[in-house]
Protein backbone atom coordinates (compact mmCIF):
# COMPACT_ATOMS: atom_id res chain seq x y z
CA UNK A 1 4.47 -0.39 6.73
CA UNK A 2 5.83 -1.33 10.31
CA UNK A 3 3.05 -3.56 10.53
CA UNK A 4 3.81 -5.36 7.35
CA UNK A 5 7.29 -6.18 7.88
CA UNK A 6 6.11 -7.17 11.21
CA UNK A 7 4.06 -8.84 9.76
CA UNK A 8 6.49 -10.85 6.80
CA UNK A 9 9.57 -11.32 9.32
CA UNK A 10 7.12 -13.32 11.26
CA UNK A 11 5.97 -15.74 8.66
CA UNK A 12 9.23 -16.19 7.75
CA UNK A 13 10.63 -17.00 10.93
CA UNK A 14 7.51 -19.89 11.61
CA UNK A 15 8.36 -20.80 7.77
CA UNK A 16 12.22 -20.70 9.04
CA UNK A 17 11.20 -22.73 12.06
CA UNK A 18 8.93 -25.28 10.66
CA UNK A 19 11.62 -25.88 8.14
CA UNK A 20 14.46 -26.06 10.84
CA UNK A 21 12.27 -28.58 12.36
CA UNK A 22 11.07 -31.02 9.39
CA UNK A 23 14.82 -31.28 8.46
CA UNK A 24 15.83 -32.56 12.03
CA UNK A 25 13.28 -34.36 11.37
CA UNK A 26 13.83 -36.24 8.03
CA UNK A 27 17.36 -36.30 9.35
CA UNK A 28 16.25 -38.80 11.84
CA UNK A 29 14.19 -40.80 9.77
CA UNK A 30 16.67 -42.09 7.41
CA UNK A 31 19.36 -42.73 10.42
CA UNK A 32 21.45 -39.87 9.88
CA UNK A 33 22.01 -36.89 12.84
CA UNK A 34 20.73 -33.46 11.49
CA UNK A 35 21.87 -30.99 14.42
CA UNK A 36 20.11 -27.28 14.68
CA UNK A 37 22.15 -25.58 12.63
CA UNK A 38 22.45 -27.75 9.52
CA UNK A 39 18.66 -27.86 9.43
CA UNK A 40 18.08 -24.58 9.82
CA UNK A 41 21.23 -24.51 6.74
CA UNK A 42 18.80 -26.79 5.26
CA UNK A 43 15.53 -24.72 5.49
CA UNK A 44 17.04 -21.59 4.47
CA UNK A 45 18.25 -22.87 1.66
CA UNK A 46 15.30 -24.68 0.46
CA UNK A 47 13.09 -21.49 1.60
CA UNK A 48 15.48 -19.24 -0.47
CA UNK A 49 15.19 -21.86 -3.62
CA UNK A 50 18.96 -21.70 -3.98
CA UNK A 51 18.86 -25.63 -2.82
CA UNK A 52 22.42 -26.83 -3.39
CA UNK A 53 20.96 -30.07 -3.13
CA UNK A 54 22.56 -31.63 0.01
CA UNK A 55 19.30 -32.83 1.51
CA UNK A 56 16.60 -34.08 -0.65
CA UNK A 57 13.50 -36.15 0.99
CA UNK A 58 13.15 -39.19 0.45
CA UNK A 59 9.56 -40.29 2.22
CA UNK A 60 5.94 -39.20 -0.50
CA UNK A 61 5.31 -37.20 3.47
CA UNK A 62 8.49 -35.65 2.89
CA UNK A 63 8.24 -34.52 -0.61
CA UNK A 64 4.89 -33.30 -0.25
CA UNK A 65 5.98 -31.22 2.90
CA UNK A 66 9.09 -29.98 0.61
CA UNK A 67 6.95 -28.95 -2.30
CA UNK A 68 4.50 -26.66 -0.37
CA UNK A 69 7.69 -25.44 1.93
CA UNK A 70 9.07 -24.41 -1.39
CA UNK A 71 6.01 -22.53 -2.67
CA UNK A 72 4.95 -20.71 0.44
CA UNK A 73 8.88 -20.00 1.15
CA UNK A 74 9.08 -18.10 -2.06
CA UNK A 75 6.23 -16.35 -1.55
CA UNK A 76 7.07 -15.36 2.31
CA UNK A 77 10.62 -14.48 1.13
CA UNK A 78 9.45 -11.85 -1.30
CA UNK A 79 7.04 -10.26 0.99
CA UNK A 80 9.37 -9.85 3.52
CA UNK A 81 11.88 -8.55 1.01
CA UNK A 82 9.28 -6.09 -0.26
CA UNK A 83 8.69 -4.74 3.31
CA UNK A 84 11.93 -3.95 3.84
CA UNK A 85 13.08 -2.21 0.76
CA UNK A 86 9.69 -0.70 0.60
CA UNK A 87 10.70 1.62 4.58
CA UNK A 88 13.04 3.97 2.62
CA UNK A 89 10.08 4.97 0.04
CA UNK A 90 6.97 4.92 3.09
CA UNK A 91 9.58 7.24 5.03
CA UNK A 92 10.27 9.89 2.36
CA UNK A 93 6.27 10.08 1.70
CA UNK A 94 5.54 10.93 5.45
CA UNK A 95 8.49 13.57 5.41
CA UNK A 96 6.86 14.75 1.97
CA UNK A 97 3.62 14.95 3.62
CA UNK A 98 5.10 16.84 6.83
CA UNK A 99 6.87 19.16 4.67
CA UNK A 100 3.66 19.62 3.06
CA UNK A 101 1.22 20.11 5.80
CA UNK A 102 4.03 22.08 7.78
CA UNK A 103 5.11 24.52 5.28
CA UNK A 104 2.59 27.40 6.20
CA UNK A 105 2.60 27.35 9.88
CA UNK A 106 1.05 29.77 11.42
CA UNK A 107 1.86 32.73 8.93
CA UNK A 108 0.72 32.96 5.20
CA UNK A 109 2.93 35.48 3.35
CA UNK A 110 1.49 37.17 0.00
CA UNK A 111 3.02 35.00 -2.20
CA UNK A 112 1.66 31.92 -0.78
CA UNK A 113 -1.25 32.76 -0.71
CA UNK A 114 -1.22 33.84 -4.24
CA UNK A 115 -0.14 30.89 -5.28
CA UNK A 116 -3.35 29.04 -3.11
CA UNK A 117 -5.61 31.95 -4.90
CA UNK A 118 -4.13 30.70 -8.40
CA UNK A 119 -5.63 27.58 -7.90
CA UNK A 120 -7.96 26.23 -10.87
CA UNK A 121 -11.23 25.60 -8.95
CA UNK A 122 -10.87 29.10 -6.94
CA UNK A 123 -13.85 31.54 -8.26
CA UNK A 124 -12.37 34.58 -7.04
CA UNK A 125 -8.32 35.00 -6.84
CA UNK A 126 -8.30 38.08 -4.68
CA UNK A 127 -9.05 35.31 -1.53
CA UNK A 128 -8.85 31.39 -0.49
CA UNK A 129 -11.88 30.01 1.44
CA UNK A 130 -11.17 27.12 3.59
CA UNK A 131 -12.31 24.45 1.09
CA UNK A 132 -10.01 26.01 -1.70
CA UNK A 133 -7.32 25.85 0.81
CA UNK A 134 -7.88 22.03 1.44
CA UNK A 135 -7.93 21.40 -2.52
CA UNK A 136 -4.43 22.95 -2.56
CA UNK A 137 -3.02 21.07 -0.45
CA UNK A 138 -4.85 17.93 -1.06
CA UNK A 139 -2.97 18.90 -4.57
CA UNK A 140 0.28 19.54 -3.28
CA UNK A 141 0.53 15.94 -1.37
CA UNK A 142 -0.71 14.41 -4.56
CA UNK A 143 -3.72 13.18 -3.40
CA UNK A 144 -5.78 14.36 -5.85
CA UNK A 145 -5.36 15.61 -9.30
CA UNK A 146 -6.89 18.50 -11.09
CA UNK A 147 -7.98 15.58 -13.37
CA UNK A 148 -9.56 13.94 -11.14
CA UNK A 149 -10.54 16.87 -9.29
CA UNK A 150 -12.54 18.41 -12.69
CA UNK A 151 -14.08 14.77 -12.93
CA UNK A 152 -15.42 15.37 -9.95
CA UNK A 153 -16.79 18.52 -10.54
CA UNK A 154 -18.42 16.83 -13.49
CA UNK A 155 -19.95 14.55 -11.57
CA UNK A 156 -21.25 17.16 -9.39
CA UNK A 157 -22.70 18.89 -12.01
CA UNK A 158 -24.64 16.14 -13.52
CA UNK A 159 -25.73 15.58 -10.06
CA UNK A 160 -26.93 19.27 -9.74
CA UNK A 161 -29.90 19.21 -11.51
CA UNK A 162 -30.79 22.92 -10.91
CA UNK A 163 -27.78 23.73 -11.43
CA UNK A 164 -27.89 25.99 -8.15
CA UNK A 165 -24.27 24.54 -6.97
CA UNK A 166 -25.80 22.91 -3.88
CA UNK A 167 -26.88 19.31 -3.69
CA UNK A 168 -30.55 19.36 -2.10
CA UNK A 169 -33.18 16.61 -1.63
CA UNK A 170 -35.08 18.19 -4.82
CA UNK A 171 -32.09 16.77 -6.63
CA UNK A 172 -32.24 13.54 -6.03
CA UNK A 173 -35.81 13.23 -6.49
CA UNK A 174 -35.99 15.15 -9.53
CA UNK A 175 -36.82 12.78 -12.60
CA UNK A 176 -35.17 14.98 -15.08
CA UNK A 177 -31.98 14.50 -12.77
CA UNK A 178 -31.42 10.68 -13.69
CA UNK A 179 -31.40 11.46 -17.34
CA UNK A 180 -28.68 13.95 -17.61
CA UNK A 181 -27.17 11.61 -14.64
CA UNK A 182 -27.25 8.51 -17.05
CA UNK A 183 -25.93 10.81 -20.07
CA UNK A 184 -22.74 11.58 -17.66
């Protein structure tokens, strides 16, 4: 997220400053003085479309330049606008996730680890093995569904084609495998 608004503020400043610069520009061209801060009025205007319409080009070089200035400037605008209301939302996720990963610590108390053992994919709720205890949390920072975790566990399945509960090479050379693969 850093990165991005980075990222955004820095196409919009060179959009800014090629702006600032093709006004001062133009400005010249027809006769008239443009000083730095009336083009760079000029170009954040024109970037922000509000355009009150005190400059308009006049040269075809001009009104091409304008025209993509416009486009891109609308464009550049909203991504940088995006990245920076989008910090409040990527900041409460990472404390989420902290919260998450954090909340055990070092001890596990009975009820916790009930509530791990309660888990839909765990075969035996009198214990947690370390893979049921990644599900849960993968759970609990909504990075997986039990949806999407039961489709998987489908897939699995149709993978299985011993239906031992271990992938092995006979599996994926087994011809009767690909048809209950291709009925999945």
């Amino acid at each position: 997220t850093t990165r991005s608004l980075v990222q955004g503020l820095l196409i919009l400043g060179v959009l800014l400053l090629a702006g600032t610069m093709f006004f001062m520009y133009e400005g010249k061209r027809d006769g008239s003085v443009i000083y730095l801060n009336e083009a760079f009025y000029f170009a954040v205007m024109s970037a922000t479309t509000v355009g009150y319409g005190d400059s308009v080009p006049e040269s075809p070089g001009g009104k091409l330049f304008i025209s993509i200035y416009l486009i891109v400037g609308c464009f550049s605008l909203a991504n940088a606008v995006h990245s920076i209301a989008s910090i409040p939302t990527h900041m409460r996720a990472v404390r989420l996730e902290n919260i998450v990963l954090n909340q055990y610590g070092r001890d596990l108390d009975p009820y916790e680890l009930r509530d791990l053992c309660s888990m839909p994919w765990n075969e035996d709720p009198s214990y947690c093995n370390k893979n049921e205890f990644i599900l849960g949390m993968l759970l609990k920072l909504n990075k997986i569904t039990v949806k999407e975790y039961v489709e998987i566990g489908r897939r699995f399945d149709a993978l299985d084609s011993d239906g031992s509960g271990k992938l092995t090479p006979e599996d994926v050379h087994d011809p009767s495998a690909l048809v209950s693969r291709q009925k999945a």
